[in-house]
PDB file of N, CA and C in Angstrom:
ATOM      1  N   UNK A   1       0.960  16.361  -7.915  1.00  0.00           N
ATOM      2  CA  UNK A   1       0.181  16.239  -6.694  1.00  0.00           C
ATOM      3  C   UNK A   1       0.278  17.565  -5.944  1.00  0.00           C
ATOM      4  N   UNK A   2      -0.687  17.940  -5.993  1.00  0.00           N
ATOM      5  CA  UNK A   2      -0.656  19.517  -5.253  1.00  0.00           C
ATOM      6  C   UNK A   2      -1.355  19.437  -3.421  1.00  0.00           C
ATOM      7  N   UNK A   3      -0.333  20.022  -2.971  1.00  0.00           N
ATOM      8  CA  UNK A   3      -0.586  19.628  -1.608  1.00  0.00           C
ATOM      9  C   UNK A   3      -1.355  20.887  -0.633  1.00  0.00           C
ATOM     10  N   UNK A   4      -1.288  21.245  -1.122  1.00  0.00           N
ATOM     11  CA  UNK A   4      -1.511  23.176  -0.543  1.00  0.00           C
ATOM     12  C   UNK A   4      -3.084  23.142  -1.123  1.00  0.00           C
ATOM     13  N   UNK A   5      -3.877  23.686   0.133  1.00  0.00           N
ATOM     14  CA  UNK A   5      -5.087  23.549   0.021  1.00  0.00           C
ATOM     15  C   UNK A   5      -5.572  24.156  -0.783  1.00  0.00           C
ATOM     16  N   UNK A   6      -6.808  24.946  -1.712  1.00  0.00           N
ATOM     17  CA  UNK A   6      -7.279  25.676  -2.375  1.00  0.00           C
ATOM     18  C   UNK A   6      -7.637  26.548  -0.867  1.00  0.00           C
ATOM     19  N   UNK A   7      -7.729  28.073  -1.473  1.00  0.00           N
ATOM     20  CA  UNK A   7      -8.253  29.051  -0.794  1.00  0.00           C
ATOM     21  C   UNK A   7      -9.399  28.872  -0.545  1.00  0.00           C
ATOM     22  N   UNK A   8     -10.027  28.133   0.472  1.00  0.00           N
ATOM     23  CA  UNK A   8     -11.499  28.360   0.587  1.00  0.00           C
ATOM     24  C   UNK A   8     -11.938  28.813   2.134  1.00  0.00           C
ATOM     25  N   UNK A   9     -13.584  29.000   1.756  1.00  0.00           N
ATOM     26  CA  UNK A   9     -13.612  29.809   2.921  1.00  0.00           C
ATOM     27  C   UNK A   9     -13.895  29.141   4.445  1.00  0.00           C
ATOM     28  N   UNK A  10     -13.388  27.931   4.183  1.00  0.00           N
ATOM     29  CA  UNK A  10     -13.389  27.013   5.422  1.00  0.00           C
ATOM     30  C   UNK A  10     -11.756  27.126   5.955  1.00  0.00           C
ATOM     31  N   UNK A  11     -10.796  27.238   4.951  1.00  0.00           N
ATOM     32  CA  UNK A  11      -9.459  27.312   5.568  1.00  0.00           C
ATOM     33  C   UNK A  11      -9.107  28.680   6.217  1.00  0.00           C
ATOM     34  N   UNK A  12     -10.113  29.970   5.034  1.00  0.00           N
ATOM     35  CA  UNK A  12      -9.786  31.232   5.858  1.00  0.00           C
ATOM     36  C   UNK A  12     -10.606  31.107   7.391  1.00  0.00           C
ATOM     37  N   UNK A  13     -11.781  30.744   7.680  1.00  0.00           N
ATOM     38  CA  UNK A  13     -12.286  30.559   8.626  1.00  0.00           C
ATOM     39  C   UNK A  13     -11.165  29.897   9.609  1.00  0.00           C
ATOM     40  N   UNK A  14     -10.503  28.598   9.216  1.00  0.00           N
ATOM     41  CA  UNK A  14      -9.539  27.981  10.422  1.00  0.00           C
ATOM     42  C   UNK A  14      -8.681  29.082  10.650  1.00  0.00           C
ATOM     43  N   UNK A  15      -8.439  29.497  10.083  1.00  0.00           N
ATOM     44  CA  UNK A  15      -6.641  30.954   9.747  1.00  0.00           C
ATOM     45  C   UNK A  15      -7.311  31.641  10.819  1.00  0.00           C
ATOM     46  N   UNK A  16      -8.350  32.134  10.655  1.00  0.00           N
ATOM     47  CA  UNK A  16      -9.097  33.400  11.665  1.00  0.00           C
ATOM     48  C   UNK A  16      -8.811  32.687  13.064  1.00  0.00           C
ATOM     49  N   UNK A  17      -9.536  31.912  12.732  1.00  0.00           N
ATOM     50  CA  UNK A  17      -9.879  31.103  14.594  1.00  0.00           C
ATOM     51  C   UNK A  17      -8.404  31.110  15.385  1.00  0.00           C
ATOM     52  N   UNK A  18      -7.566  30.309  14.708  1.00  0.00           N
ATOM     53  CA  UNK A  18      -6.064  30.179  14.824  1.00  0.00           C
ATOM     54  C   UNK A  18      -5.782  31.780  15.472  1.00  0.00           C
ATOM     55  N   UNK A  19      -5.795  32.762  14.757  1.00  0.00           N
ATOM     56  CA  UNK A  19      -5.041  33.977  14.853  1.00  0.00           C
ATOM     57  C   UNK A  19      -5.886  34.406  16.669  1.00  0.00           C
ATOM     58  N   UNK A  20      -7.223  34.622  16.407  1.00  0.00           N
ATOM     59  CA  UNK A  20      -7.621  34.910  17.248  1.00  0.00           C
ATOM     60  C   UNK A  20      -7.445  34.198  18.941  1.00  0.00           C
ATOM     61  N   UNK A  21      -7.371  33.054  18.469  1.00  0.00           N
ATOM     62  CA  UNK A  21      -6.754  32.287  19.759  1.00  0.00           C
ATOM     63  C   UNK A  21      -5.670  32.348  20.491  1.00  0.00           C
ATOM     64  N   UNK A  22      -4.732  32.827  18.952  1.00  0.00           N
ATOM     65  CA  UNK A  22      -3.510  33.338  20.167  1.00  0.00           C
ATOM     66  C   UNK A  22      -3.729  34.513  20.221  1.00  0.00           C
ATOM     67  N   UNK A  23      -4.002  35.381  19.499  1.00  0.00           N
ATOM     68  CA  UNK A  23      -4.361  36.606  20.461  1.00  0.00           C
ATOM     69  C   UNK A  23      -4.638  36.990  21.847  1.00  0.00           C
ATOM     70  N   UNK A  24      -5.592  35.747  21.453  1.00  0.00           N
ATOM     71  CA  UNK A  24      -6.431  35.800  23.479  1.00  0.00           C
ATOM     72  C   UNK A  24      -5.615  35.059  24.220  1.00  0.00           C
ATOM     73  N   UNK A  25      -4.147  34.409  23.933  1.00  0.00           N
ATOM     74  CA  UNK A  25      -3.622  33.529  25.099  1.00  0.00           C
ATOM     75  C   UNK A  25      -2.547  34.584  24.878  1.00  0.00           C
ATOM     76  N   UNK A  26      -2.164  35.744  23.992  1.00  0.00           N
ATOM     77  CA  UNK A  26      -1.368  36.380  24.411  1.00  0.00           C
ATOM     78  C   UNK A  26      -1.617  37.301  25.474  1.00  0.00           C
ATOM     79  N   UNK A  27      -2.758  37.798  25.340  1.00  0.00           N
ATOM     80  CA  UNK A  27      -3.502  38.831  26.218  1.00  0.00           C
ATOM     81  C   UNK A  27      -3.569  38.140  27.519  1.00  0.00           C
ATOM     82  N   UNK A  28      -3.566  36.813  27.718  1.00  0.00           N
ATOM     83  CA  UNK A  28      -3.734  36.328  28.774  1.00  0.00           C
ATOM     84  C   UNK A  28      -2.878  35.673  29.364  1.00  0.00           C
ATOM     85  N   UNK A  29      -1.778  35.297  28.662  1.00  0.00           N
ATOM     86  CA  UNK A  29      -0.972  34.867  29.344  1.00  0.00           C
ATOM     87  C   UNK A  29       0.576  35.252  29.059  1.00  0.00           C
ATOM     88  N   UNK A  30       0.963  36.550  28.054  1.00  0.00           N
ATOM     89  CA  UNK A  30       2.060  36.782  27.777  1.00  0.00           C
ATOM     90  C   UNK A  30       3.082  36.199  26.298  1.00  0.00           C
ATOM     91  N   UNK A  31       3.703  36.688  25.991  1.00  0.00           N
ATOM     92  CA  UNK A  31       4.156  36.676  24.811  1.00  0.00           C
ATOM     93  C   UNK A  31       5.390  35.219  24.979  1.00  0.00           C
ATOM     94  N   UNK A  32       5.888  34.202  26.400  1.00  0.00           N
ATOM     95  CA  UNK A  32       6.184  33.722  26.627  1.00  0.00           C
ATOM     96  C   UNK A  32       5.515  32.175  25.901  1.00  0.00           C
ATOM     97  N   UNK A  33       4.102  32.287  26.853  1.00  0.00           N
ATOM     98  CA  UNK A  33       3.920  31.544  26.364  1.00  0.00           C
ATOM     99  C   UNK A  33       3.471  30.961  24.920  1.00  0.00           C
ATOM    100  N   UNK A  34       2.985  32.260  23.958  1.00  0.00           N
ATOM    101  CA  UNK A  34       2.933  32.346  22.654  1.00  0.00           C
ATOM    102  C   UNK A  34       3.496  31.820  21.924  1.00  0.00           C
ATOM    103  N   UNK A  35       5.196  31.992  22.307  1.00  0.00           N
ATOM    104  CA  UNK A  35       6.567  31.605  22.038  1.00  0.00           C
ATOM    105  C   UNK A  35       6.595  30.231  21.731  1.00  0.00           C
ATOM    106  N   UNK A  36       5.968  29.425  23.098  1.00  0.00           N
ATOM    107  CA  UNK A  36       6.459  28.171  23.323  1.00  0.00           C
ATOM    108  C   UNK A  36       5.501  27.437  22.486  1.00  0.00           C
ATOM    109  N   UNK A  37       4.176  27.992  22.299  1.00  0.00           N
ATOM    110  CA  UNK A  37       3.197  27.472  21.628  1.00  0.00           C
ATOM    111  C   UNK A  37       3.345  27.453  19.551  1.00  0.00           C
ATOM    112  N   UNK A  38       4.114  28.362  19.617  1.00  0.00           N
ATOM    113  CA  UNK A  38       4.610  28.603  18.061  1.00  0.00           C
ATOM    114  C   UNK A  38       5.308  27.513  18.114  1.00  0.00           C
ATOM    115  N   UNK A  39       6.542  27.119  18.734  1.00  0.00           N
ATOM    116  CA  UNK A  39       7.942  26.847  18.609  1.00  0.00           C
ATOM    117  C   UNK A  39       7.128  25.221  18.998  1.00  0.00           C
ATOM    118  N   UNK A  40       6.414  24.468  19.314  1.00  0.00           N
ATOM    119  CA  UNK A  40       5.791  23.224  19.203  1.00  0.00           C
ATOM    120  C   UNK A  40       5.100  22.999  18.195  1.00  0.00           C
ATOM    121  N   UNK A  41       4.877  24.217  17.380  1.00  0.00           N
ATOM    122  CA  UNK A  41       3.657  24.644  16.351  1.00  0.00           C
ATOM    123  C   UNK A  41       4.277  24.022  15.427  1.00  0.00           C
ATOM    124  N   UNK A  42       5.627  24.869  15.112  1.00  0.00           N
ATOM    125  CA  UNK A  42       6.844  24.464  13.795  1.00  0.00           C
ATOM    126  C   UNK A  42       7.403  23.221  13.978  1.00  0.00           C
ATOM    127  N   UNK A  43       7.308  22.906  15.352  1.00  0.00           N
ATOM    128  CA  UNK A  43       8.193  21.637  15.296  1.00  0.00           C
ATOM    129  C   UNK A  43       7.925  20.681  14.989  1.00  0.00           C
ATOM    130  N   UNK A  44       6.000  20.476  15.197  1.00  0.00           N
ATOM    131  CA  UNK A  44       5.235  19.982  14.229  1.00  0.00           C
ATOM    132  C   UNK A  44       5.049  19.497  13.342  1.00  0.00           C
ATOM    133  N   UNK A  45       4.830  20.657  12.911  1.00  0.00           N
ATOM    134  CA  UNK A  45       5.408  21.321  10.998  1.00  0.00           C
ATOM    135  C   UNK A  45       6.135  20.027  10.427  1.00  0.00           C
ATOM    136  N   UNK A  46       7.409  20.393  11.186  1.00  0.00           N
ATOM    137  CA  UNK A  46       8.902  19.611  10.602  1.00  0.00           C
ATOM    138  C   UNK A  46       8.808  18.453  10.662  1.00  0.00           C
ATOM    139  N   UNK A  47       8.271  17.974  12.080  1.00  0.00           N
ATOM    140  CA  UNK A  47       8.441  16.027  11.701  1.00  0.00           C
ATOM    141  C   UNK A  47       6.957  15.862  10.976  1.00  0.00           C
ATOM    142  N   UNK A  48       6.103  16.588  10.460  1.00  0.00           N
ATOM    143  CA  UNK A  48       5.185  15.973   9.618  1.00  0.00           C
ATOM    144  C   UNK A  48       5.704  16.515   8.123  1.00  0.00           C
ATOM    145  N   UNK A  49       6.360  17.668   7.665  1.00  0.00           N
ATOM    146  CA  UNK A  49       7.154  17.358   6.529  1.00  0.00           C
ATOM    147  C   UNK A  49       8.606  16.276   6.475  1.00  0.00           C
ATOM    148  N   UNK A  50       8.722  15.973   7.467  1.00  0.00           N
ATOM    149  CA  UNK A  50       9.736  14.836   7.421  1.00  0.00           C
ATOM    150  C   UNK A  50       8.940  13.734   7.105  1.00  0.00           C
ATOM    151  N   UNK A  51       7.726  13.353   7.469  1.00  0.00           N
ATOM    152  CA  UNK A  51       7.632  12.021   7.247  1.00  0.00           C
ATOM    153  C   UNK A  51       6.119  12.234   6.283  1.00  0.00           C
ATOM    154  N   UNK A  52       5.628  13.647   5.089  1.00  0.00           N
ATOM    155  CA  UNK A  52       5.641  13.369   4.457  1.00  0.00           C
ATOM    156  C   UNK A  52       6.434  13.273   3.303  1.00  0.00           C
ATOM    157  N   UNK A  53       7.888  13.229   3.378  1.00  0.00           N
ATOM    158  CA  UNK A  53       8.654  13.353   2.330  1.00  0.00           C
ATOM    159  C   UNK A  53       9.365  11.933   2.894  1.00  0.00           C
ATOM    160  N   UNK A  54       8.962  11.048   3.345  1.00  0.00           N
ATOM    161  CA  UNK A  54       9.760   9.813   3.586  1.00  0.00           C
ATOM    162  C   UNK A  54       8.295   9.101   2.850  1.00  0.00           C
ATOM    163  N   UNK A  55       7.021   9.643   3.306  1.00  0.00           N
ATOM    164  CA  UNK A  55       6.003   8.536   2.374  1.00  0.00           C
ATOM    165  C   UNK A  55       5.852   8.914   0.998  1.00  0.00           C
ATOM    166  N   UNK A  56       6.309  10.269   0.874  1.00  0.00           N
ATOM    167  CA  UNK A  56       6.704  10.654  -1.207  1.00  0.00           C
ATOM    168  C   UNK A  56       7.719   9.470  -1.397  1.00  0.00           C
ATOM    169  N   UNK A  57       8.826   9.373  -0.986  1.00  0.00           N
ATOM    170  CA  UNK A  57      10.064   8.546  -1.027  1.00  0.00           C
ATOM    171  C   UNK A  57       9.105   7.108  -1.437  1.00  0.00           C
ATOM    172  N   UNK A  58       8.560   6.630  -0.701  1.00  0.00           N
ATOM    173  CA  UNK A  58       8.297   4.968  -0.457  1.00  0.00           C
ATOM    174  C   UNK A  58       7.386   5.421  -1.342  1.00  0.00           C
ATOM    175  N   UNK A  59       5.969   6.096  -1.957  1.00  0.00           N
ATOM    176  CA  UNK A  59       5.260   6.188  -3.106  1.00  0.00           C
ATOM    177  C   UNK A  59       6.232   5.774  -4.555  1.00  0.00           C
ATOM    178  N   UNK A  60       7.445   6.606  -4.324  1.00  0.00           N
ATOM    179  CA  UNK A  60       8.006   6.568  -5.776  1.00  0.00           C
ATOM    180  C   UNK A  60       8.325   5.182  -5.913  1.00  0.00           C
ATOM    181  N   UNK A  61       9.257   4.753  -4.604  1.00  0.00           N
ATOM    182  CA  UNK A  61       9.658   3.306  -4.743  1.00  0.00           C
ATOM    183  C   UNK A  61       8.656   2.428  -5.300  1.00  0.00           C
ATOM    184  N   UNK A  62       7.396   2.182  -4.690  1.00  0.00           N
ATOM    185  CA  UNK A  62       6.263   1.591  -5.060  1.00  0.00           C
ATOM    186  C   UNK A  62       5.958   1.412  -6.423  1.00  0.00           C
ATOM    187  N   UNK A  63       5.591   2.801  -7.008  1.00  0.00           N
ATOM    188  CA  UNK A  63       5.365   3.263  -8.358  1.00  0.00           C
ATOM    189  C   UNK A  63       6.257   2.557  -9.516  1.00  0.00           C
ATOM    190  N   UNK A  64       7.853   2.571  -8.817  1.00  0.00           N
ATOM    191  CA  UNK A  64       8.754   2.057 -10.029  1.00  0.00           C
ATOM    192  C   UNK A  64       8.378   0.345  -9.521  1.00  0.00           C
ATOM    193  N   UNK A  65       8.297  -0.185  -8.606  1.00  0.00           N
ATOM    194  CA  UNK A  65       7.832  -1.641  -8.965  1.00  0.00           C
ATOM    195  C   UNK A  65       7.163  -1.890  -9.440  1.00  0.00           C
ATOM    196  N   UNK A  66       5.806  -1.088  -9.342  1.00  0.00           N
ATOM    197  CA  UNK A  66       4.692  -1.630 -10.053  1.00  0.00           C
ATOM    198  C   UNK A  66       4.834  -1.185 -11.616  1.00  0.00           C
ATOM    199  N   UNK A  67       5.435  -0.555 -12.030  1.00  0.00           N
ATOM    200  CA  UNK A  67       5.948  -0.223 -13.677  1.00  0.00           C
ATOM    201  C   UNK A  67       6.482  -1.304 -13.801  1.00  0.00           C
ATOM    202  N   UNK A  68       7.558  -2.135 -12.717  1.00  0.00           N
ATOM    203  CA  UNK A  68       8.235  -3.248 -12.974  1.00  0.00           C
ATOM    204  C   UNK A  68       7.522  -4.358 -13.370  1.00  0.00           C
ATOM    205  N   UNK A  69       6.319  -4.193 -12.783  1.00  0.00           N
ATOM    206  CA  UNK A  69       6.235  -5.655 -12.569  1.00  0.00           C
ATOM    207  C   UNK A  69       4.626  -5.574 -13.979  1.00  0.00           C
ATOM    208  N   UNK A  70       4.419  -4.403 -14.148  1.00  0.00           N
ATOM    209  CA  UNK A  70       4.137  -4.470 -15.397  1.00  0.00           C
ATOM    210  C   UNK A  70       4.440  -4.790 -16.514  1.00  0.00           C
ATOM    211  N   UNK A  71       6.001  -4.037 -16.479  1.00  0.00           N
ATOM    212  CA  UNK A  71       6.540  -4.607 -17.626  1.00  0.00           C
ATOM    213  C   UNK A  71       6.788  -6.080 -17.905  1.00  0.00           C
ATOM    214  N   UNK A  72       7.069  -6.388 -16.827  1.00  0.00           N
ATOM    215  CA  UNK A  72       7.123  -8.181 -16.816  1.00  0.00           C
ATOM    216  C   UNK A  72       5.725  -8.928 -16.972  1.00  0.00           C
ATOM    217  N   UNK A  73       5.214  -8.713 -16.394  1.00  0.00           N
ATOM    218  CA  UNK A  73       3.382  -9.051 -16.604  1.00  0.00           C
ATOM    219  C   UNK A  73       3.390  -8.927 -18.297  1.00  0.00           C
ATOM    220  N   UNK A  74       3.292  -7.481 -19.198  1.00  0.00           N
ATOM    221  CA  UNK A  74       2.962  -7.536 -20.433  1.00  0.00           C
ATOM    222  C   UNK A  74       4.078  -8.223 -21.157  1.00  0.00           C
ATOM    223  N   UNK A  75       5.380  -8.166 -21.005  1.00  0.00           N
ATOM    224  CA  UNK A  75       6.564  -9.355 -21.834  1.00  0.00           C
ATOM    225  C   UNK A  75       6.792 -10.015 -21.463  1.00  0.00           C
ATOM    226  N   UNK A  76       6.001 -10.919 -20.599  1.00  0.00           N
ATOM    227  CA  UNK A  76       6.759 -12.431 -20.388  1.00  0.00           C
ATOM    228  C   UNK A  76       5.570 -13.233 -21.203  1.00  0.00           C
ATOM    229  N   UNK A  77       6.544 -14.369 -21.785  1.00  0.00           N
ATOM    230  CA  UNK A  77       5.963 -15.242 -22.224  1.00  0.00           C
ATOM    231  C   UNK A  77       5.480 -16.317 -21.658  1.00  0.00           C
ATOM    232  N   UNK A  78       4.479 -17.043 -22.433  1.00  0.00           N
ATOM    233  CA  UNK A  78       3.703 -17.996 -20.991  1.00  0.00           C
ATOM    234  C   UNK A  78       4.508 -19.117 -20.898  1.00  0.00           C
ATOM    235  N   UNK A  79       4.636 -19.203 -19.842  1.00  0.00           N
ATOM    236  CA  UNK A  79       5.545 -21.252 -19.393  1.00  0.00           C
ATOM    237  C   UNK A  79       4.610 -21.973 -19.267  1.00  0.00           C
ATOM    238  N   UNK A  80       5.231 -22.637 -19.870  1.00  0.00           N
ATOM    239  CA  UNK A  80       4.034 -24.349 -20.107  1.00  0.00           C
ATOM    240  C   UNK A  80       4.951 -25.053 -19.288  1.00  0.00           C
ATOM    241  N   UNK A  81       4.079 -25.515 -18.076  1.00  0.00           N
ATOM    242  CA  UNK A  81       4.313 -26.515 -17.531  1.00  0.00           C
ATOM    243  C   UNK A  81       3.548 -27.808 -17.225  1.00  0.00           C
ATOM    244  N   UNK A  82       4.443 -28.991 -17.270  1.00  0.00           N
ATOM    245  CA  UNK A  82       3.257 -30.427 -17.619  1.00  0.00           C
ATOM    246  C   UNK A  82       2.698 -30.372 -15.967  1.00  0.00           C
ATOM    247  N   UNK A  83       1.270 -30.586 -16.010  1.00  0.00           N
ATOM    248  CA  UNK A  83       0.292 -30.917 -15.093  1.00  0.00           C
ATOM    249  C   UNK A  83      -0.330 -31.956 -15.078  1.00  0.00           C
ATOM    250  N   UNK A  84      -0.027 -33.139 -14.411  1.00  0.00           N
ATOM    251  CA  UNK A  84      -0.699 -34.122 -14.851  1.00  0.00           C
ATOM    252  C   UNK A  84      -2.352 -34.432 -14.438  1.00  0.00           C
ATOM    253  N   UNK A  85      -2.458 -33.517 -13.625  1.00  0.00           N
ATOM    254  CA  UNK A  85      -3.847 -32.788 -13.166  1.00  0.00           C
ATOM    255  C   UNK A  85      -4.586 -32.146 -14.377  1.00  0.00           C
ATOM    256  N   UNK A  86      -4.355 -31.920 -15.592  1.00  0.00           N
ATOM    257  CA  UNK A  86      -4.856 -31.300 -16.453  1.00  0.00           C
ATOM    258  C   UNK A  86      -5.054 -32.064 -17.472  1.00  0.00           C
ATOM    259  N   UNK A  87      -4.868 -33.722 -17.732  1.00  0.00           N
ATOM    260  CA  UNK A  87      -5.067 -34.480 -18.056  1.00  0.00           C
ATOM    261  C   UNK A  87      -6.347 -35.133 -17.624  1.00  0.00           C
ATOM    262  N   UNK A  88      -6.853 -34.860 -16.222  1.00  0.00           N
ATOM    263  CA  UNK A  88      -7.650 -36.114 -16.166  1.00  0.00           C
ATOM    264  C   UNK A  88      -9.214 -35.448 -15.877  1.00  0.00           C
ATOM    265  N   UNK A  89      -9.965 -36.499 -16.240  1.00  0.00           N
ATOM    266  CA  UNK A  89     -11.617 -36.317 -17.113  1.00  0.00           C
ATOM    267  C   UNK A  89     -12.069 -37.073 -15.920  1.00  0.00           C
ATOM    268  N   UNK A  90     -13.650 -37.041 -16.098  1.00  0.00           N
ATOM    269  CA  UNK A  90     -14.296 -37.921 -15.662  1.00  0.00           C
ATOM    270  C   UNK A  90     -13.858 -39.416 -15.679  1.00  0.00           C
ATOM    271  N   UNK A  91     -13.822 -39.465 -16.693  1.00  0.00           N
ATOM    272  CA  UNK A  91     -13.731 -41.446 -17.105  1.00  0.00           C
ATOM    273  C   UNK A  91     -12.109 -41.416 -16.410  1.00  0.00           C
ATOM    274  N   UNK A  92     -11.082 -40.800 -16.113  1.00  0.00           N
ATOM    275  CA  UNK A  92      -9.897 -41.106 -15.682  1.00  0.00           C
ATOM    276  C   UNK A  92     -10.147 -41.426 -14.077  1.00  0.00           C
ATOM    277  N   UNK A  93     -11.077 -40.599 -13.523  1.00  0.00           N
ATOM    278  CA  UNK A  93     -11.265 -40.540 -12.173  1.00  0.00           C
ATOM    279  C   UNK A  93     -12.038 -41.559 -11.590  1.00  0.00           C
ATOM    280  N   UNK A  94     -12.621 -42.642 -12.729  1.00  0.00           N
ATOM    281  CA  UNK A  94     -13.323 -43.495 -12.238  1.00  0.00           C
ATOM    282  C   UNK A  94     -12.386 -44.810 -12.549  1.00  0.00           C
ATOM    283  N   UNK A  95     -11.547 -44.640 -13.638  1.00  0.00           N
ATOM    284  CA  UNK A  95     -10.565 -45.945 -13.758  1.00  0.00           C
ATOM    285  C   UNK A  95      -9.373 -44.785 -14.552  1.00  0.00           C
ATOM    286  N   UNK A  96      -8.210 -44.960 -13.410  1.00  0.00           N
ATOM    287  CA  UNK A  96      -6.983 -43.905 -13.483  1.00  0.00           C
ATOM    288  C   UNK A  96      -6.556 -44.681 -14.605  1.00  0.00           C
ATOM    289  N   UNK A  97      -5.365 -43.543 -15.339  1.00  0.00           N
ATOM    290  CA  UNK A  97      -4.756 -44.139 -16.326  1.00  0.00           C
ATOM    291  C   UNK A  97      -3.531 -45.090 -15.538  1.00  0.00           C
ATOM    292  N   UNK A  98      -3.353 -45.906 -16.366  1.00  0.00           N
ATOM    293  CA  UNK A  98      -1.991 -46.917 -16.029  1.00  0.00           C
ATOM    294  C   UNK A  98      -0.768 -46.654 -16.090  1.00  0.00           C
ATOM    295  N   UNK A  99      -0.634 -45.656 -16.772  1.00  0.00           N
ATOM    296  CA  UNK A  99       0.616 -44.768 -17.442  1.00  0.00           C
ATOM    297  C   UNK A  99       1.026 -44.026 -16.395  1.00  0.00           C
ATOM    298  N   UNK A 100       0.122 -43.902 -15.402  1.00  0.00           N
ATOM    299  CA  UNK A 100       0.776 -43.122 -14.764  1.00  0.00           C
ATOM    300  C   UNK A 100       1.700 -42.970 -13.462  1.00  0.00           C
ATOM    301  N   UNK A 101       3.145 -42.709 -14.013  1.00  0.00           N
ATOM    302  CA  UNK A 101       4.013 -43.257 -13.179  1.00  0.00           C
ATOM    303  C   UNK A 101       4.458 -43.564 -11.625  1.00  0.00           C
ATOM    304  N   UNK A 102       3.449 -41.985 -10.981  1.00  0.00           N
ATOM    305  CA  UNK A 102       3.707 -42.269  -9.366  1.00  0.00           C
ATOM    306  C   UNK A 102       2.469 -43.275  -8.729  1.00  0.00           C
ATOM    307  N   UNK A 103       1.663 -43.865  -9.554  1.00  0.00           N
ATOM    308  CA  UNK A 103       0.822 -44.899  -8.959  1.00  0.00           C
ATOM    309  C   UNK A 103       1.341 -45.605  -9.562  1.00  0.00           C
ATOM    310  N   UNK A 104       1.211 -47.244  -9.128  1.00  0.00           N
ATOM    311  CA  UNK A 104       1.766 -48.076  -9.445  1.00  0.00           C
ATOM    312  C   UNK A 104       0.590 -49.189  -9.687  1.00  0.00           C
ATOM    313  N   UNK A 105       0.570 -49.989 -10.712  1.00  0.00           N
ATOM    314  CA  UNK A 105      -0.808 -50.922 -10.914  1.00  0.00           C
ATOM    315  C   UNK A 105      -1.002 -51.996 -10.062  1.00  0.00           C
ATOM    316  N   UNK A 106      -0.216 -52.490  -9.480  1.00  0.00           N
ATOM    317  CA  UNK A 106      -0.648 -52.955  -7.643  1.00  0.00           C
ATOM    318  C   UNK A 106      -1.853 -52.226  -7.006  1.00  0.00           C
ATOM    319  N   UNK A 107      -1.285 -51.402  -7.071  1.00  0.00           N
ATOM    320  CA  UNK A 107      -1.934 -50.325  -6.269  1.00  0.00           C
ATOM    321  C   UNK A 107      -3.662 -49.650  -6.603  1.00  0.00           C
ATOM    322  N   UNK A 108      -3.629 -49.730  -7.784  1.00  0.00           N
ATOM    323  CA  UNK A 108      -4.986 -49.536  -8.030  1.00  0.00           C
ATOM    324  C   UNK A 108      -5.674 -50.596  -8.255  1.00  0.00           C
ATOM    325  N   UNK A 109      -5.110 -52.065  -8.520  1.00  0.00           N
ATOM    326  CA  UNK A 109      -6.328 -53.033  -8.676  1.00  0.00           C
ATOM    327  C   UNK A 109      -6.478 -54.020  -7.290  1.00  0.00           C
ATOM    328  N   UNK A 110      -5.017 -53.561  -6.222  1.00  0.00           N
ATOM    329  CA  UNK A 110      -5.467 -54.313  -5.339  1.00  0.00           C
ATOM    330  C   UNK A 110      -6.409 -53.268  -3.806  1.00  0.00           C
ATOM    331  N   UNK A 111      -7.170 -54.273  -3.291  1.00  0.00           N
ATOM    332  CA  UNK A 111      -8.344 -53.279  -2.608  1.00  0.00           C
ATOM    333  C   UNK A 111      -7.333 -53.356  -1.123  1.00  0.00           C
ATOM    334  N   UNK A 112      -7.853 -52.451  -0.582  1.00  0.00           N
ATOM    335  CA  UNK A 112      -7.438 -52.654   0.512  1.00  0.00           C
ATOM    336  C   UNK A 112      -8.176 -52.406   1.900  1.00  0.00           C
TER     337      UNK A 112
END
């Protein structure tokens, strides 16, 4: 991942503007305030390379789960589990099976 812009002539254009601006606030207002304007400039800088090297950090983390959970996705084998929902048809839904243990045959032939 390359982070550093390509040389183009939109970044030399920003570089210019940049330079020239402080030029004119040095001329105008002293090498003081230049100072203070750099030194907020870098400091900048620093907590945005701090926190892009905390979202590199959490990318990698990410990256190795999702390898994880690939690997588990392509080697796990399938579980069969009984559904007794996957049993029933048309003709069950119009007269349930009897067999089946959490209804009770009271229950389906008497009306209520």
């Amino acid at each position: 991942m390359n982070l550093i812009p390509e040389e183009t002539k939109e970044l030399k254009d920003n570089l210019s503007y940049f330079k020239n601006n402080l030029e004119e606030e040095y001329n105008k207002y002293g090498y003081e305030h230049i100072s203070d304007k750099t030194t907020k400039l870098y400091k900048e800088n620093l907590l945005l390379e701090y926190e892009l090297d905390k979202k590199s950090i959490e990318i990698r983390e990410y990256q190795k789960m999702i390898e994880i959970l690939k690997f588990n996705l392509e080697n796990k084998s399938p579980i069969t589990v009984y559904d007794p929902l996957q049993d029933i048809g048309t003709p069950d839904i119009l007269t349930p099976k009897l067999s089946t243990p959490d209804i009770s045959r009271s229950d389906i032939l008497t009306p209520k």
